[in-house]
Protein backbone atom coordinates (compact mmCIF):
# COMPACT_ATOMS: atom_id res chain seq x y z
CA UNK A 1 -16.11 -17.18 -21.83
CA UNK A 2 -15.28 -13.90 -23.96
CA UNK A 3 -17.68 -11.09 -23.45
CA UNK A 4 -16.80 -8.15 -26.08
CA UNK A 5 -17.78 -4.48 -25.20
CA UNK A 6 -18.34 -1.58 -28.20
CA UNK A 7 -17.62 2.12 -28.26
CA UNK A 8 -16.82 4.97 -30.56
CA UNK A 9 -13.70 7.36 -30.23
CA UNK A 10 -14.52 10.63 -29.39
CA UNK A 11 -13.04 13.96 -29.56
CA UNK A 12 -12.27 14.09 -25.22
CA UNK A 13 -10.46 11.83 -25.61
CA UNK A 14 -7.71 11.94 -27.57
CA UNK A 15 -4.42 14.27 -26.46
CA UNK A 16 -2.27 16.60 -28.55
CA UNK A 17 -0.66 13.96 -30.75
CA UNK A 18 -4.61 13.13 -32.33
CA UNK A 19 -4.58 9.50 -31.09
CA UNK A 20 -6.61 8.39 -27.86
CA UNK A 21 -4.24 9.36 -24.63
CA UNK A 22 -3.05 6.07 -23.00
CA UNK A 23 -4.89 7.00 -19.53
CA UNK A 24 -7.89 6.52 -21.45
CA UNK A 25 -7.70 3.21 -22.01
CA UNK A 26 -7.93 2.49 -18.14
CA UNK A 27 -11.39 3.87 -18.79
CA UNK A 28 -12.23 1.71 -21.50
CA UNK A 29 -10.82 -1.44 -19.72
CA UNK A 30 -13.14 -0.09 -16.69
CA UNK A 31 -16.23 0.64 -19.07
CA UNK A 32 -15.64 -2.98 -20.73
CA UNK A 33 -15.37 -4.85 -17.12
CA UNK A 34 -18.48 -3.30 -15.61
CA UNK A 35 -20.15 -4.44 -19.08
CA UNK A 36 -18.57 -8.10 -18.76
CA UNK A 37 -20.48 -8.26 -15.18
CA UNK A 38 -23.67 -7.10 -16.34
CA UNK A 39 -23.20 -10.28 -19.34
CA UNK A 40 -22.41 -13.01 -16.92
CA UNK A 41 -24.88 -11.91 -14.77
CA UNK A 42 -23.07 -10.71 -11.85
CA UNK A 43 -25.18 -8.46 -9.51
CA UNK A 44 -22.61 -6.01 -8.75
CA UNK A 45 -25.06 -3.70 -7.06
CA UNK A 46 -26.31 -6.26 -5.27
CA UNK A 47 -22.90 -7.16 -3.53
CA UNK A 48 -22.31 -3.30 -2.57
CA UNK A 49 -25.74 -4.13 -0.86
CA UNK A 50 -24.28 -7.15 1.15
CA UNK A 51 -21.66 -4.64 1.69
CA UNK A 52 -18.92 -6.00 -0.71
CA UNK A 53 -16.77 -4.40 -3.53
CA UNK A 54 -14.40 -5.81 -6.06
CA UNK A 55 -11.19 -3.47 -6.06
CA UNK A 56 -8.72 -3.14 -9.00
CA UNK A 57 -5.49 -3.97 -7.27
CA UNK A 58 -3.11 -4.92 -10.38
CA UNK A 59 -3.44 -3.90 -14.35
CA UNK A 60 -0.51 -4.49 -16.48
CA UNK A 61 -1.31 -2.72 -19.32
CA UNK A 62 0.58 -3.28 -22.87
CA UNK A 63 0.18 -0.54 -25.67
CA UNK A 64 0.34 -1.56 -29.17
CA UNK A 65 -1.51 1.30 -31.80
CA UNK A 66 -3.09 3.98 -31.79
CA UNK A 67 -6.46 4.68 -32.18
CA UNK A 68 -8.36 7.62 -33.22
CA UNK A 69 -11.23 10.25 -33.27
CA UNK A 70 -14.55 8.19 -34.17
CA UNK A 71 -12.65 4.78 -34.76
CA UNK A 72 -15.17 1.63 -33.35
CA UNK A 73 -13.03 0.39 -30.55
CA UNK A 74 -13.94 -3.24 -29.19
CA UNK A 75 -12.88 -4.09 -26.41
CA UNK A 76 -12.91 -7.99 -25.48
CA UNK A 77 -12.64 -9.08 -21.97
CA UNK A 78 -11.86 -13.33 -20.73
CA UNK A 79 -11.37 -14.26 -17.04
CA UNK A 80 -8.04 -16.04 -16.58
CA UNK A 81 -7.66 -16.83 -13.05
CA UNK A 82 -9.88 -17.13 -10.09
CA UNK A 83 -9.07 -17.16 -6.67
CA UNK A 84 -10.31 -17.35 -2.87
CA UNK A 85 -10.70 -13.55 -2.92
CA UNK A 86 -9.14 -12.58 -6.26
CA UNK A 87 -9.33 -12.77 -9.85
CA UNK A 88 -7.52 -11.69 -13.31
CA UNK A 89 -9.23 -10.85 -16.41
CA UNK A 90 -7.48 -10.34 -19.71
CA UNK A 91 -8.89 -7.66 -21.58
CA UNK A 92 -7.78 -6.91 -25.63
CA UNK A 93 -8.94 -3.27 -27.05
CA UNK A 94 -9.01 -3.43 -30.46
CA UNK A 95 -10.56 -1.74 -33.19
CA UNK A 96 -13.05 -3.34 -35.97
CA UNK A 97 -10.45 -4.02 -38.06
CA UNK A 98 -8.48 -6.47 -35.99
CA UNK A 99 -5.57 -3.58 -35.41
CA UNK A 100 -4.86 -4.59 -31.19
CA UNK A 101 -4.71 -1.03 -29.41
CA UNK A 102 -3.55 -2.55 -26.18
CA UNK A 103 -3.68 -5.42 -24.01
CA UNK A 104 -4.05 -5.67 -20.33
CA UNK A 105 -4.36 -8.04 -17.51
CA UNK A 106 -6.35 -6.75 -14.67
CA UNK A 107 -6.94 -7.95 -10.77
CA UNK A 108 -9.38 -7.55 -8.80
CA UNK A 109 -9.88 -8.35 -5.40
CA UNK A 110 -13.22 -8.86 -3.31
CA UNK A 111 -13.05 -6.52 -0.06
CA UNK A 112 -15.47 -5.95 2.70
CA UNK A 113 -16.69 -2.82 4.58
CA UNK A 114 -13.34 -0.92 4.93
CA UNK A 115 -10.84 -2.95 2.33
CA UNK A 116 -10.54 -6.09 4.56
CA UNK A 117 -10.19 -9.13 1.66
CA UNK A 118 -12.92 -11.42 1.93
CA UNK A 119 -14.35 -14.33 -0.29
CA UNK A 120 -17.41 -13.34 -1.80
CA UNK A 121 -20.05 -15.50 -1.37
CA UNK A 122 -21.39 -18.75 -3.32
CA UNK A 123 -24.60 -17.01 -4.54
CA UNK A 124 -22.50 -14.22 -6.67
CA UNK A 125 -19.97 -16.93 -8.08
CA UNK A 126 -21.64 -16.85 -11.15
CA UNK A 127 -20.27 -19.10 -14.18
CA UNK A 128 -18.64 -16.13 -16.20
CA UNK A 129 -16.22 -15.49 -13.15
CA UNK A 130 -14.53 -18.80 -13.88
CA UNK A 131 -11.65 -19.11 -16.69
């Protein structure tokens, strides 16, 4: 299951050279996962509640063009791997021409009160996690 996420360029951020800084793009892989829960149907603020979190522990981030003030940036976002108490999901940010911006492979891992790993449970497996 591919979820896509949509967003404009703006002026913040993009760095001296004109084209969007490459720390930026963490935040749009962040914006796009949080976007990919709410899709599936995950109820992340409901497993804060049970007092869970899902950490990034691992992006491996690939940079490919630039892109630039007010370009539409899409940013599509697949799972790829899931675990006990882990996951990957590969994330492409590209922009509505096809043009691939970067590409990144990020995992997460579900934690407990105080960073102790810990499956999550059944009820928030929900379809979208699975590749």
């Amino acid at each position: 299951m591919t979820c896509s996420s949509f967003l404009t360029v703006r002026s913040y951020e993009c760095d001296s050279y004109s084209h969007v800084n490459n720390a930026v793009y963490l935040n749009y892989l962040e914006f796009a996962r949080m976007d990919y829960l709410n899709q599936i149907g995950f109820k992340y603020n409901e497993i804060v509640k049970e007092g869970y979190s899902l950490y990034v522990t691992h992006v491996d981030i690939h940079y490919k063009a630039s892109a630039f003030l007010n370009d539409k940036i899409i940013i599509d976002t697949t799972p790829v791997k899931l675990g006990a108490v882990s996951g990957t999901l590969h994330q492409i940010v590209h922009k509505e021409d096809g043009t691939v911006c970067a590409e990144a492979d990020v995992t997460w891992a579900s934690v407990k009160t105080g960073g102790i790993p810990a499956r999550l449970p059944a009820e928030f497996i929900v379809e979208g996690l699975r590749p």
